[in-house]
Protein backbone atom coordinates (compact mmCIF):
# COMPACT_ATOMS: atom_id res chain seq x y z
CA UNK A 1 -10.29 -17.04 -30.75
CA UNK A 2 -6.79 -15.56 -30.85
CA UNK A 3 -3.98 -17.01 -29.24
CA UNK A 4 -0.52 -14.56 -28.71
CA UNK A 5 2.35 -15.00 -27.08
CA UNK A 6 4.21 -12.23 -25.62
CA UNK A 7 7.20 -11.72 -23.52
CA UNK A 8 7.06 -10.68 -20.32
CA UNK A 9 10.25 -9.37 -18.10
CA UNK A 10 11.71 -11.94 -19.88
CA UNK A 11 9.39 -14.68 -19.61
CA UNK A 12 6.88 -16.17 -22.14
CA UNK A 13 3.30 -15.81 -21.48
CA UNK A 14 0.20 -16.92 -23.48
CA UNK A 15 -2.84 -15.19 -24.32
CA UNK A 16 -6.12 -16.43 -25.42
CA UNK A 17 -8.61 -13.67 -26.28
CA UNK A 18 -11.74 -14.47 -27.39
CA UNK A 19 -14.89 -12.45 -28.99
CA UNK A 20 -18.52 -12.28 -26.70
CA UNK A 21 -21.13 -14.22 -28.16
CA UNK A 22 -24.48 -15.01 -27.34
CA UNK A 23 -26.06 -17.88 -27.80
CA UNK A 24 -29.68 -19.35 -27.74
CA UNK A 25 -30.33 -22.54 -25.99
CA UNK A 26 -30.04 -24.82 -29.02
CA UNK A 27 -26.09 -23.39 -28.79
CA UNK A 28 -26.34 -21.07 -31.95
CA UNK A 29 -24.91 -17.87 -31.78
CA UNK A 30 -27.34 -15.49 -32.04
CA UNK A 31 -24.80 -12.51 -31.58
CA UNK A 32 -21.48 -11.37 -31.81
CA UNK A 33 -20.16 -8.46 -29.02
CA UNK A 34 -17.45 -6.06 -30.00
CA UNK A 35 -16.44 -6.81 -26.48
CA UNK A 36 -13.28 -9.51 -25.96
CA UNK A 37 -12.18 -11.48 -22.58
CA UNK A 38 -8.55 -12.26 -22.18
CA UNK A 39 -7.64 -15.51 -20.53
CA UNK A 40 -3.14 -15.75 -19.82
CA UNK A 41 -0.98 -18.75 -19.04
CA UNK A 42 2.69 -19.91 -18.50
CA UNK A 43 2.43 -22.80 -20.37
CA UNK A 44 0.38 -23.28 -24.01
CA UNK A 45 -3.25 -23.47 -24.25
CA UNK A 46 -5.08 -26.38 -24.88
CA UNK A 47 -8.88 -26.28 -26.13
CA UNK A 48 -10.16 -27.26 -22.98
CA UNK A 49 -7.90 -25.06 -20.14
CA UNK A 50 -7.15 -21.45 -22.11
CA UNK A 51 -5.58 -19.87 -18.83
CA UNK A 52 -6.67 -17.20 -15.96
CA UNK A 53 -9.22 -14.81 -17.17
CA UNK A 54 -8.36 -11.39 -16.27
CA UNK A 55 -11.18 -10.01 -13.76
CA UNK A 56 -11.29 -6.44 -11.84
CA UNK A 57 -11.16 -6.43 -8.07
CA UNK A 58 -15.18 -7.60 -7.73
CA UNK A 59 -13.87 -11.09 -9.34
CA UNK A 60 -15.62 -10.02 -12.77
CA UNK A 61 -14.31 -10.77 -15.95
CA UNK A 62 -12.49 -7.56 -17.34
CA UNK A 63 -14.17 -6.96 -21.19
CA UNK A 64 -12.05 -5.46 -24.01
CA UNK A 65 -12.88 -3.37 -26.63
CA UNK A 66 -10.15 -5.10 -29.07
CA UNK A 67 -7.58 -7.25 -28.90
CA UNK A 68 -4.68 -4.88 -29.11
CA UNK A 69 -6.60 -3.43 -26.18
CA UNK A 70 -6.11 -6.64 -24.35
CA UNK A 71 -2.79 -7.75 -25.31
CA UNK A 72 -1.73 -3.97 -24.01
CA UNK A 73 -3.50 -4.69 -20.74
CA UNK A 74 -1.77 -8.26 -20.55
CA UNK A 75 1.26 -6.81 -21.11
CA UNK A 76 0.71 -3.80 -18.19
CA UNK A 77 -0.85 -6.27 -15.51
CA UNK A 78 1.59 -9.10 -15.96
CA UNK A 79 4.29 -6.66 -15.39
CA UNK A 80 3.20 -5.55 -12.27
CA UNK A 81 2.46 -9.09 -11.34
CA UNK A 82 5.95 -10.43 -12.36
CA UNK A 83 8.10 -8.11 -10.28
């Protein structure tokens, strides 16, 4: 897990972006996606609440193919969000 913050208009916004896994039902991973989901809040993460999950208009979760790809995505939505 990565955790950024970035400013936004002016105001201070937290990512978490994390990497896909797969796991088995005895919770090992059994693999690792190149594939990352990008969670923002207001206020700082804690383990257990990492924010808002960005999700496309079918209420999906949006997947990343890095996390400058995320961050710049963060950065683009919140913007047009904030205004």
């Amino acid at each position: 897990m990565t955790n950024k913050i970035i400013d936004v208009l002016g105001r201070t916004i937290w990512l978490s972006i994390d990497q896909l896994r797969i796991y088995l039902a005895d919770h090992n991973i059994t693999e690792l996606k190149e594939e990352f989901l990008c969670y923002f809040k207001t206020t700082e993460p804690t383990p257990l609440i990492l924010g808002e999950l960005f999700r496309d208009e079918n209420r999906k979760p949006l997947l990343f193919n890095s996390i400058d790809h995320a961050t710049e995505y963060a950065i683009k939505e919140l913007g047009k969000r904030l205004k």
